[in-house]
N, C-alpha and C. Protein backbone atom coordinates (compact mmCIF):
# COMPACT_ATOMS: atom_id res chain seq x y z
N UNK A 1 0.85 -1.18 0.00
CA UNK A 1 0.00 0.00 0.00
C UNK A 1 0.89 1.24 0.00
N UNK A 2 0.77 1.93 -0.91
CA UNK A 2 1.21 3.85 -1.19
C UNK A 2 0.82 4.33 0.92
N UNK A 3 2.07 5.17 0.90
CA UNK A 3 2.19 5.85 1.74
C UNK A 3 0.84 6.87 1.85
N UNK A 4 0.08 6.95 3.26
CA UNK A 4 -0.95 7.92 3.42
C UNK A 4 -0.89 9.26 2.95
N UNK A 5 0.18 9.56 3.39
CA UNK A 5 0.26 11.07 2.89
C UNK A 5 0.68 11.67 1.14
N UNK A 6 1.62 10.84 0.90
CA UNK A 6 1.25 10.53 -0.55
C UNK A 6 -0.02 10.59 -1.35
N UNK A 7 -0.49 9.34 -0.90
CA UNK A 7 -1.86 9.74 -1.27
C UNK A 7 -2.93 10.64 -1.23
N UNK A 8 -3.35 11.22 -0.06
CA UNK A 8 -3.89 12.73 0.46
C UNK A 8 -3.08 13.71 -0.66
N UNK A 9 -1.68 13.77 -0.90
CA UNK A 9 -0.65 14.88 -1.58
C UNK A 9 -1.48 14.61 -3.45
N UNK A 10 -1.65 13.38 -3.66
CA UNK A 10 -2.02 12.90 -4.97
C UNK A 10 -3.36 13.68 -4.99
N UNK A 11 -4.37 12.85 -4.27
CA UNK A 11 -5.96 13.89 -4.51
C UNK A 11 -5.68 15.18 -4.05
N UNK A 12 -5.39 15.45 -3.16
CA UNK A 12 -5.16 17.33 -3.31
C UNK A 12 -4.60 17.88 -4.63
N UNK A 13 -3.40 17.32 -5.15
CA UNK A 13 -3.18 18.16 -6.23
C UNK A 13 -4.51 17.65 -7.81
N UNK A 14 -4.86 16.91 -7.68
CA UNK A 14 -6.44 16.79 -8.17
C UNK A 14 -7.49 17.52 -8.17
N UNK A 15 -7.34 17.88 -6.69
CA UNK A 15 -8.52 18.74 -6.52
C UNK A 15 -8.14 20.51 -6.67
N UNK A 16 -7.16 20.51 -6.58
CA UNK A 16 -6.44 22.22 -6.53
C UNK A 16 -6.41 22.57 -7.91
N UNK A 17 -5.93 21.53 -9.17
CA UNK A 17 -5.64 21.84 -10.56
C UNK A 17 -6.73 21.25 -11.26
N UNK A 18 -7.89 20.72 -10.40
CA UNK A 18 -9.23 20.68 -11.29
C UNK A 18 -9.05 19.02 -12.13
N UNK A 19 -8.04 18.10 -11.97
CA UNK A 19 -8.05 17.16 -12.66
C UNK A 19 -9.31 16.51 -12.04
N UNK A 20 -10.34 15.60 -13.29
CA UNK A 20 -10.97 15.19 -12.62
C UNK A 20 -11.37 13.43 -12.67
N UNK A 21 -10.10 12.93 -12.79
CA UNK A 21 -9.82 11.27 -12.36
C UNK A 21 -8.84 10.92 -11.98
N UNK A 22 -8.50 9.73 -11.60
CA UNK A 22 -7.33 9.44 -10.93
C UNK A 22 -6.25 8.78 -12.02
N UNK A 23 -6.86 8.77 -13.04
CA UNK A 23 -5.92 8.60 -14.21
C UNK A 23 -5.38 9.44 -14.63
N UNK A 24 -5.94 10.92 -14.71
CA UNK A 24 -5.73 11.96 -14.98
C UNK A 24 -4.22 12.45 -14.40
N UNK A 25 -4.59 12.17 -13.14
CA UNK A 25 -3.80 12.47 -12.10
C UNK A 25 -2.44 12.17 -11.91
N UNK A 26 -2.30 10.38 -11.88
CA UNK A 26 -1.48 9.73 -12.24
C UNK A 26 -0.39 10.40 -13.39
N UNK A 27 -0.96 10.91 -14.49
CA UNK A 27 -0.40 10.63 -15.70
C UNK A 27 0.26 12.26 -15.65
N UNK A 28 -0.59 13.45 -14.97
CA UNK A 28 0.36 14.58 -14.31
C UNK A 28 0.99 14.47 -13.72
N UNK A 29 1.13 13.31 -12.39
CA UNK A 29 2.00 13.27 -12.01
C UNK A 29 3.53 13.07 -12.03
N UNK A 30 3.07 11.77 -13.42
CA UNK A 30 4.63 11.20 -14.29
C UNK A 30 5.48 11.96 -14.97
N UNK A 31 4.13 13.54 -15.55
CA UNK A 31 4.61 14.11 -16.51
C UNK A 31 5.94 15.88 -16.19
N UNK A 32 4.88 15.48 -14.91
CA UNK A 32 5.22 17.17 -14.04
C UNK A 32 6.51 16.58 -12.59
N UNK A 33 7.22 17.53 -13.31
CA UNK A 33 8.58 17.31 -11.71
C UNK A 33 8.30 18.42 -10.75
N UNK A 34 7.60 19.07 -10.99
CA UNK A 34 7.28 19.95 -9.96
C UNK A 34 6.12 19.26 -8.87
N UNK A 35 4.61 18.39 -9.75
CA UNK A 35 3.81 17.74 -8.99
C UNK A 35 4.95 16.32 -8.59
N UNK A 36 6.22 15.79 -8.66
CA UNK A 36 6.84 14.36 -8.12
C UNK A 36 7.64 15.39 -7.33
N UNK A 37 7.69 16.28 -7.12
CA UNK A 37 8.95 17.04 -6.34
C UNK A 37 7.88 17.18 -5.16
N UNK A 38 6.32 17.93 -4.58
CA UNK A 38 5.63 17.69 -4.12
C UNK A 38 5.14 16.36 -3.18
N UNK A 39 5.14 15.56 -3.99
CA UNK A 39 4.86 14.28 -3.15
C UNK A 39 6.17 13.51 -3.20
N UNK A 40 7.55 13.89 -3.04
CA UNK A 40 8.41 13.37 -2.95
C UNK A 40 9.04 11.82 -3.63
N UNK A 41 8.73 11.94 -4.74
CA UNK A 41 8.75 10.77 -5.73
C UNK A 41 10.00 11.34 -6.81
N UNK A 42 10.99 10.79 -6.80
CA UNK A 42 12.10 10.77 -7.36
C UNK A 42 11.79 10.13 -8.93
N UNK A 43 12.80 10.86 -10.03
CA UNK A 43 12.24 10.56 -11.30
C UNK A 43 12.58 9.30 -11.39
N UNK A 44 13.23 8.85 -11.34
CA UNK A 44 13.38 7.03 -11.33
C UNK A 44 12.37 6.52 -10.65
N UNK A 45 11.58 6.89 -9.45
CA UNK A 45 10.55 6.27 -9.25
C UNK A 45 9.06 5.98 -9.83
N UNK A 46 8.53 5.14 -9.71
CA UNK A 46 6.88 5.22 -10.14
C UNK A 46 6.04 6.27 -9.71
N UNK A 47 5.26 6.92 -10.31
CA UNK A 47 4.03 7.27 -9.25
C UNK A 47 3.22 6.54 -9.09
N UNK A 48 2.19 6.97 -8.05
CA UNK A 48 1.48 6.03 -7.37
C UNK A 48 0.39 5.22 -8.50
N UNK A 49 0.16 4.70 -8.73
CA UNK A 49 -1.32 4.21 -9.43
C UNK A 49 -2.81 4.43 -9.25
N UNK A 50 -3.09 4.62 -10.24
CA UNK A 50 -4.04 5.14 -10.37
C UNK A 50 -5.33 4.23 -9.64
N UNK A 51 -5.17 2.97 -9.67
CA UNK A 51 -6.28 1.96 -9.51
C UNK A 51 -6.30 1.59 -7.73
N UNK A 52 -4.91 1.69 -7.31
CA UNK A 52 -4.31 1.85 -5.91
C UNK A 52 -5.24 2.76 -5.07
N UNK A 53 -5.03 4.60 -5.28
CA UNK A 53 -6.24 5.14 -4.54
C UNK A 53 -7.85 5.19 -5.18
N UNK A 54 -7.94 4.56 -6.47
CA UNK A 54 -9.20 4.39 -6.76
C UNK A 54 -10.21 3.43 -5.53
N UNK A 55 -9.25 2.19 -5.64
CA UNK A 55 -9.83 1.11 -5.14
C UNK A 55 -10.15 1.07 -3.39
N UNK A 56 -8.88 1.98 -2.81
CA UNK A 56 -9.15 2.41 -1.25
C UNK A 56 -10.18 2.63 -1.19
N UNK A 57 -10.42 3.91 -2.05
CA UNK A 57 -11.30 5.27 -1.80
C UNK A 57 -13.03 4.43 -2.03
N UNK A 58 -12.74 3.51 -3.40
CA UNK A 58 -14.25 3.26 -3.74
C UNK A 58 -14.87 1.85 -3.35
N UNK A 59 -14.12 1.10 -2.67
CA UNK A 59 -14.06 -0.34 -2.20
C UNK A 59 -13.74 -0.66 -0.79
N UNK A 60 -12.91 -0.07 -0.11
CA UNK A 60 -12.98 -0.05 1.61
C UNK A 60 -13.75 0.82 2.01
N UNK A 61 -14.95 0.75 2.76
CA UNK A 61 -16.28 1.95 2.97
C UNK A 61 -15.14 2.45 4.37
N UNK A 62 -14.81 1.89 5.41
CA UNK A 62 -13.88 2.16 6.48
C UNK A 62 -12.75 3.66 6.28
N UNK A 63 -11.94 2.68 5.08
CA UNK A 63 -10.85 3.43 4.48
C UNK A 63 -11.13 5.15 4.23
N UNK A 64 -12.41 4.71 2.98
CA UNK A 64 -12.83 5.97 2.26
C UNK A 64 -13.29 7.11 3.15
N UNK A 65 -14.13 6.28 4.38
CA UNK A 65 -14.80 7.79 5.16
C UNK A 65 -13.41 8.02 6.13
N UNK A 66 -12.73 7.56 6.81
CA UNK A 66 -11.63 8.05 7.27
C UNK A 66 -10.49 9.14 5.98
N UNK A 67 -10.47 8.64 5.15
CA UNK A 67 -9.39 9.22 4.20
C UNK A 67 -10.21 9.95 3.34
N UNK A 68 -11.38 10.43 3.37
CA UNK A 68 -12.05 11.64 2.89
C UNK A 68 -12.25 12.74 3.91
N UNK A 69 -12.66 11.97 5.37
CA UNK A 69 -11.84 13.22 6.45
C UNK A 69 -10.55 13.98 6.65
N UNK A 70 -9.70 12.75 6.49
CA UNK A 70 -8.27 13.60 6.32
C UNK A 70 -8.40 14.14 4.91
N UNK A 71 -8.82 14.00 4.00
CA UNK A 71 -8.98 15.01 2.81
C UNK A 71 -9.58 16.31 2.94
N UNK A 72 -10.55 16.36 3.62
CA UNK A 72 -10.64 16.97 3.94
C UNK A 72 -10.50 18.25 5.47
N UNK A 73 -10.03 17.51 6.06
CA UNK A 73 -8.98 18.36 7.03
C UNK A 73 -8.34 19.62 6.53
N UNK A 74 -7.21 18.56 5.23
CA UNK A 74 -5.94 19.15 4.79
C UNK A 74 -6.27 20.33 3.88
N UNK A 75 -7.93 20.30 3.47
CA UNK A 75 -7.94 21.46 2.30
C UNK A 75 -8.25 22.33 3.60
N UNK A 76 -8.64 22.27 4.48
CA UNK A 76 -9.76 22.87 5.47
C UNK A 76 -8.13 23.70 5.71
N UNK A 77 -7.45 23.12 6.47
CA UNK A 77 -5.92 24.01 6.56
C UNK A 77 -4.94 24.45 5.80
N UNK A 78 -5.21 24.15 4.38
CA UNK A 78 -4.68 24.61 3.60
C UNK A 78 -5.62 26.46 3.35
N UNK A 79 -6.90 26.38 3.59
CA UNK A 79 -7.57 27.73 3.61
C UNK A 79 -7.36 28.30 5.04
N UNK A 80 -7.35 27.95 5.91
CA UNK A 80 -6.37 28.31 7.44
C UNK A 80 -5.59 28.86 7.22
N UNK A 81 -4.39 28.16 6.75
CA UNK A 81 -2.73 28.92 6.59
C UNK A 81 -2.73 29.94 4.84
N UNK A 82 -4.21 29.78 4.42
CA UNK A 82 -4.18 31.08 3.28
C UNK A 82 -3.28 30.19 2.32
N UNK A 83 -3.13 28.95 2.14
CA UNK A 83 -2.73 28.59 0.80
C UNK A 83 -3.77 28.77 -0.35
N UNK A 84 -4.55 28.30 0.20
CA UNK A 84 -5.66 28.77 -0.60
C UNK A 84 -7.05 29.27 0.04
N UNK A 85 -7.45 30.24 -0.83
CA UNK A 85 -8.77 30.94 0.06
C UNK A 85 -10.10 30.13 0.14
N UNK A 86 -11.01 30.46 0.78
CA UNK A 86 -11.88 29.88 1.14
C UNK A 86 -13.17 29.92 -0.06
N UNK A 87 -13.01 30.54 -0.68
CA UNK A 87 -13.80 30.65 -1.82
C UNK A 87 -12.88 30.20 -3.03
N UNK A 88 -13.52 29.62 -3.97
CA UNK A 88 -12.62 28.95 -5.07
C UNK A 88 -13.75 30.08 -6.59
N UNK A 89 -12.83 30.80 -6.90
CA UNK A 89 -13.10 31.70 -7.91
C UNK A 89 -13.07 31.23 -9.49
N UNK A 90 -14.66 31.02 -9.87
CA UNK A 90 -14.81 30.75 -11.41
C UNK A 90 -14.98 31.85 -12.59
N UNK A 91 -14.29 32.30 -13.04
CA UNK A 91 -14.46 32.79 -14.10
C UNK A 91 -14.39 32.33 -15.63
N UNK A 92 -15.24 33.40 -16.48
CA UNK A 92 -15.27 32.33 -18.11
C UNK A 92 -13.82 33.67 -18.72
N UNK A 93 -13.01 32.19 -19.53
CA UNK A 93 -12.25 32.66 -19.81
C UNK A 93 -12.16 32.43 -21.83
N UNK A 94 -13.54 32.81 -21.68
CA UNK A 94 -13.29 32.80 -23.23
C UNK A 94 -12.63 33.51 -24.20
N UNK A 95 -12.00 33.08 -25.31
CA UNK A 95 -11.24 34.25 -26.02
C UNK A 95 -11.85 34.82 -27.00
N UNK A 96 -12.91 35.34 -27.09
CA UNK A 96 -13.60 35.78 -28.14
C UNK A 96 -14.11 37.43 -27.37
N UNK A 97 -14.00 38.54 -28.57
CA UNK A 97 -14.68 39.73 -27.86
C UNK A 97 -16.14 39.45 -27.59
N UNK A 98 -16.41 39.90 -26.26
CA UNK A 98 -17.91 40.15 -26.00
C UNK A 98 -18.28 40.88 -24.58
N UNK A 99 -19.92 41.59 -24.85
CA UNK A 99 -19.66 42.18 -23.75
C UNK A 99 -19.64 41.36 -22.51
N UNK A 100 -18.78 40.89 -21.92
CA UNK A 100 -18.83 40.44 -20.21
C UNK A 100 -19.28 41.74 -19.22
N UNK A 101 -19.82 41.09 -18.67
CA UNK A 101 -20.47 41.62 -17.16
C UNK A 101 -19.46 41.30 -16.03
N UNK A 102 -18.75 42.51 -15.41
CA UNK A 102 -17.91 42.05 -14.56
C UNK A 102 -18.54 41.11 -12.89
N UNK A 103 -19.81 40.93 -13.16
CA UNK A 103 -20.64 40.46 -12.56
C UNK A 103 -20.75 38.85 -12.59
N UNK A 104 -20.03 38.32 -13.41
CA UNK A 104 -20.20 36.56 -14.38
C UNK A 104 -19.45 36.21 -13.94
N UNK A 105 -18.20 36.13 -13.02
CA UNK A 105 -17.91 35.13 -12.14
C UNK A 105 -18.13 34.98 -11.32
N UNK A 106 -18.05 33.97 -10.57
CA UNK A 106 -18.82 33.05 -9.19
C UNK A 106 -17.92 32.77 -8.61
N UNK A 107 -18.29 32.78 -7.32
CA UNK A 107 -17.73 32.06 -5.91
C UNK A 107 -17.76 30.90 -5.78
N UNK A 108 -17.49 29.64 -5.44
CA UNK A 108 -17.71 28.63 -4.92
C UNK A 108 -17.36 28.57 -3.41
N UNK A 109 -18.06 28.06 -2.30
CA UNK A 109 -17.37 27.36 -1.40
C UNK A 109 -16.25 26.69 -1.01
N UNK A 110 -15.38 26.58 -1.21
CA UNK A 110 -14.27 25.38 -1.36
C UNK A 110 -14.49 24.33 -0.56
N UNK A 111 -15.06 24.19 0.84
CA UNK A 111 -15.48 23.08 1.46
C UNK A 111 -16.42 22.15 0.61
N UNK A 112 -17.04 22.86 0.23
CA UNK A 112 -18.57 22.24 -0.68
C UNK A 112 -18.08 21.53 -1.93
N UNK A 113 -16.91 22.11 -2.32
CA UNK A 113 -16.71 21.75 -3.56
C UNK A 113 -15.67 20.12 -3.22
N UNK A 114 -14.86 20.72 -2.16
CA UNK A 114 -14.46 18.99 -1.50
C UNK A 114 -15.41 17.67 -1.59
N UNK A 115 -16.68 18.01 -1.49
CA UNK A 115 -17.59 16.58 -1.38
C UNK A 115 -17.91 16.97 -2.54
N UNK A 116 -17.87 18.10 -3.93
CA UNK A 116 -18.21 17.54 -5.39
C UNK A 116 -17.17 17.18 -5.99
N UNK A 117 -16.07 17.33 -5.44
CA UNK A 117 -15.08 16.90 -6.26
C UNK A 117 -15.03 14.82 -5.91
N UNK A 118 -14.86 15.02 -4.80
CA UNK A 118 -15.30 13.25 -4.80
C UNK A 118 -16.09 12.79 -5.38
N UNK A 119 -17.42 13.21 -5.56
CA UNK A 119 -18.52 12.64 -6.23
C UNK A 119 -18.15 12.80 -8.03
N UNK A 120 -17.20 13.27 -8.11
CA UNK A 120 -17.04 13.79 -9.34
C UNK A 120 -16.15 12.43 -9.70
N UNK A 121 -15.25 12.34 -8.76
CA UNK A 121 -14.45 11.17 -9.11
C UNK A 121 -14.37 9.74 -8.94
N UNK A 122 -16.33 9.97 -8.50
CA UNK A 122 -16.95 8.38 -8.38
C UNK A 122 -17.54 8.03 -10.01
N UNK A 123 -18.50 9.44 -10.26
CA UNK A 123 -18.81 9.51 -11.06
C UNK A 123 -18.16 9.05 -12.66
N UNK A 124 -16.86 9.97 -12.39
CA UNK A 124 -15.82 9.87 -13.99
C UNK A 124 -15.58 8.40 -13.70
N UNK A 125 -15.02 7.57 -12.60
CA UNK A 125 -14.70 6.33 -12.71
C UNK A 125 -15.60 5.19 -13.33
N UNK A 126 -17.10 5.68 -12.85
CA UNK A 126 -18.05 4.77 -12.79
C UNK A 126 -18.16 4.72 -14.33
N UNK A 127 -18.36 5.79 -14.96
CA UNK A 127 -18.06 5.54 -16.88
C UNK A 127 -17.10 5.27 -17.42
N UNK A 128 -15.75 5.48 -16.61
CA UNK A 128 -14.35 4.78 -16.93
C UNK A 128 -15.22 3.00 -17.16
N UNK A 129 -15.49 2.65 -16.05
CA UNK A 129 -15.81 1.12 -15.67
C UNK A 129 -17.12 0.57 -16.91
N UNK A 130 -17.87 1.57 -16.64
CA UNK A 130 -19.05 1.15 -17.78
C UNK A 130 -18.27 0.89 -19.22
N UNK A 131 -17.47 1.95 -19.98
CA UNK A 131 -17.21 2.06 -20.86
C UNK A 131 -16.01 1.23 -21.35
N UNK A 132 -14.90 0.25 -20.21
CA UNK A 132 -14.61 -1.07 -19.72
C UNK A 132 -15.44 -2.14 -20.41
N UNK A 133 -16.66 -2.03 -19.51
CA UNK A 133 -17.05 -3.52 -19.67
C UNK A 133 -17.45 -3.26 -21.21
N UNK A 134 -18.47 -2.55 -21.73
CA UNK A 134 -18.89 -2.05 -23.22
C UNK A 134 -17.73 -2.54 -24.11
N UNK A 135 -16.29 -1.90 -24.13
CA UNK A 135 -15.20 -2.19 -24.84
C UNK A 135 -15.14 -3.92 -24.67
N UNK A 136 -14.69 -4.45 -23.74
CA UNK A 136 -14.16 -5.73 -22.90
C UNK A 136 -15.58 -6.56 -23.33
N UNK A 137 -16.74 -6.61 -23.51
CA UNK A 137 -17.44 -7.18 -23.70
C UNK A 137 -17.61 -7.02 -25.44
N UNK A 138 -17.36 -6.39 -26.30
CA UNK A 138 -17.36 -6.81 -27.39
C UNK A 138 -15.91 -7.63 -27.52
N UNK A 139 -14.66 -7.00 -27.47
CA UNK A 139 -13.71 -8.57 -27.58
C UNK A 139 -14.36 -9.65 -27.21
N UNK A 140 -15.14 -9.99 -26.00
CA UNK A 140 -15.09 -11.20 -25.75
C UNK A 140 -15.79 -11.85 -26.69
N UNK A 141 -17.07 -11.07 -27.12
CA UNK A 141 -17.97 -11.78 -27.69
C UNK A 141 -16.97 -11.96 -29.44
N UNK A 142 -16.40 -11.24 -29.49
CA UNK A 142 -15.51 -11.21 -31.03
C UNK A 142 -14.43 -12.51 -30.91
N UNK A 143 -14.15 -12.77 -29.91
CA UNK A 143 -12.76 -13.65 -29.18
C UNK A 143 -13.60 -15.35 -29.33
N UNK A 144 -15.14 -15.06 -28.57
CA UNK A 144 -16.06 -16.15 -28.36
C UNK A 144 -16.43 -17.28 -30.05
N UNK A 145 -16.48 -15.86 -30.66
CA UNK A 145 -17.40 -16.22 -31.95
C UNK A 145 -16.00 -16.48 -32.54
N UNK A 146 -14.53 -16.10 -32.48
CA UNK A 146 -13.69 -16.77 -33.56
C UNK A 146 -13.13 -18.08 -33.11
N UNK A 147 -13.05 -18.34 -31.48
CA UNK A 147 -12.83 -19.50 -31.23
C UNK A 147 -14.02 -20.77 -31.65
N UNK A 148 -14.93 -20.30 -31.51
CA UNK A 148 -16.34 -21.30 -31.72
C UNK A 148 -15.69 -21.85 -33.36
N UNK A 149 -15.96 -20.69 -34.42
CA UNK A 149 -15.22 -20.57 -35.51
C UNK A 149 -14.09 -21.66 -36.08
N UNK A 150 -12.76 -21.52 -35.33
CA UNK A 150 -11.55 -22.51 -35.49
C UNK A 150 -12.06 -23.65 -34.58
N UNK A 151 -12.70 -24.08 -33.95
CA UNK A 151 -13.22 -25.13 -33.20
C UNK A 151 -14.06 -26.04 -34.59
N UNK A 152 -14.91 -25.32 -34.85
CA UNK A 152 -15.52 -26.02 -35.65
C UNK A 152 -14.84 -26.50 -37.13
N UNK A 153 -13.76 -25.71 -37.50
CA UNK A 153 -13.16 -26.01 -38.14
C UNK A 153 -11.81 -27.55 -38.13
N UNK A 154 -11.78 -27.05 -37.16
CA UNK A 154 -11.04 -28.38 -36.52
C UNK A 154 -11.52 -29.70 -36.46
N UNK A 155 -12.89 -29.58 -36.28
CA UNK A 155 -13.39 -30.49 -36.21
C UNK A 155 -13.53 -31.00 -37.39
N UNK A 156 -14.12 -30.63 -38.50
CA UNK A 156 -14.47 -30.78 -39.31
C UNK A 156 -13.26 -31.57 -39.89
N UNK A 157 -12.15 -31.31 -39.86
CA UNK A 157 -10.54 -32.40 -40.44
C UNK A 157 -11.05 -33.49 -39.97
């Protein structure tokens, strides 16, 4: 098992840069030495896997509500010590002229957005998985029907 805090260091930088899966995540992590310099992962090393805190988070019910508290702790003091503010600021950053209303960006909560960002990353997984079996279930049936195929052929000698 990946080190706790590692892990907490992995979904925080998820949730701070808006990635929204753990594949996502993973694959910033491999790519960025600034996010392996962060969670202390040396370039010769792996980062963590993606399926590793998937499977804690969405398969130990124990695990997940303990390690979604400390998830949320750490953002809770990260807006404490002013790393980041307590409101998470949306603005549209489109590049096209038009009139904007300096009125069109929004506040978010940042606490609030802690329990959508999880749900977000039950969610993206759960169509990761659907769209799995969809793929994985036509091979089989393609795999099924060519073995049946050379079977019968075999026979037939």
């Amino acid at each position: 098992m990946q080190d706790p805090v590692v892990m907490v260091k992995y979904l925080l930088l998820g949730f701070l840069y808006g990635i929204p899966s753990e594949r996502q995540i993973e694959a910033r992590c491999a790519d960025s030495n600034a996010f392996r310099w962060y969670l202390g992962i040396d370039l010769d090393e792996r980062v963590p896997d993606h399926s590793t805190i998937s499977q804690l988070r969405r398969r130990k019910p124990a695990f997940r509500k303990v390690f979604r508290r400390l998830f949320e702790e750490v953002v809770r003091q990260c807006v404490e010590k002013c790393l980041v503010s307590g409101r998470l600021a949306v603005t549209d950053s489109t590049h096209v002229k038009a009139n904007a209303s300096k009125s069109s960006g929004l506040e978010i909560d940042v606490q609030e957005e802690v329990g959508n960002y999880w749900e977000r990353l039950d969610a993206y997984e759960e169509e990761g998985l659907e769209e799995l079996k969809r793929r994985t279930g036509k091979r089989r049936a393609k795999r099924a029907k060519q073995i049946k195929k050379t079977s019968a052929a075999l026979i037939r000698r």
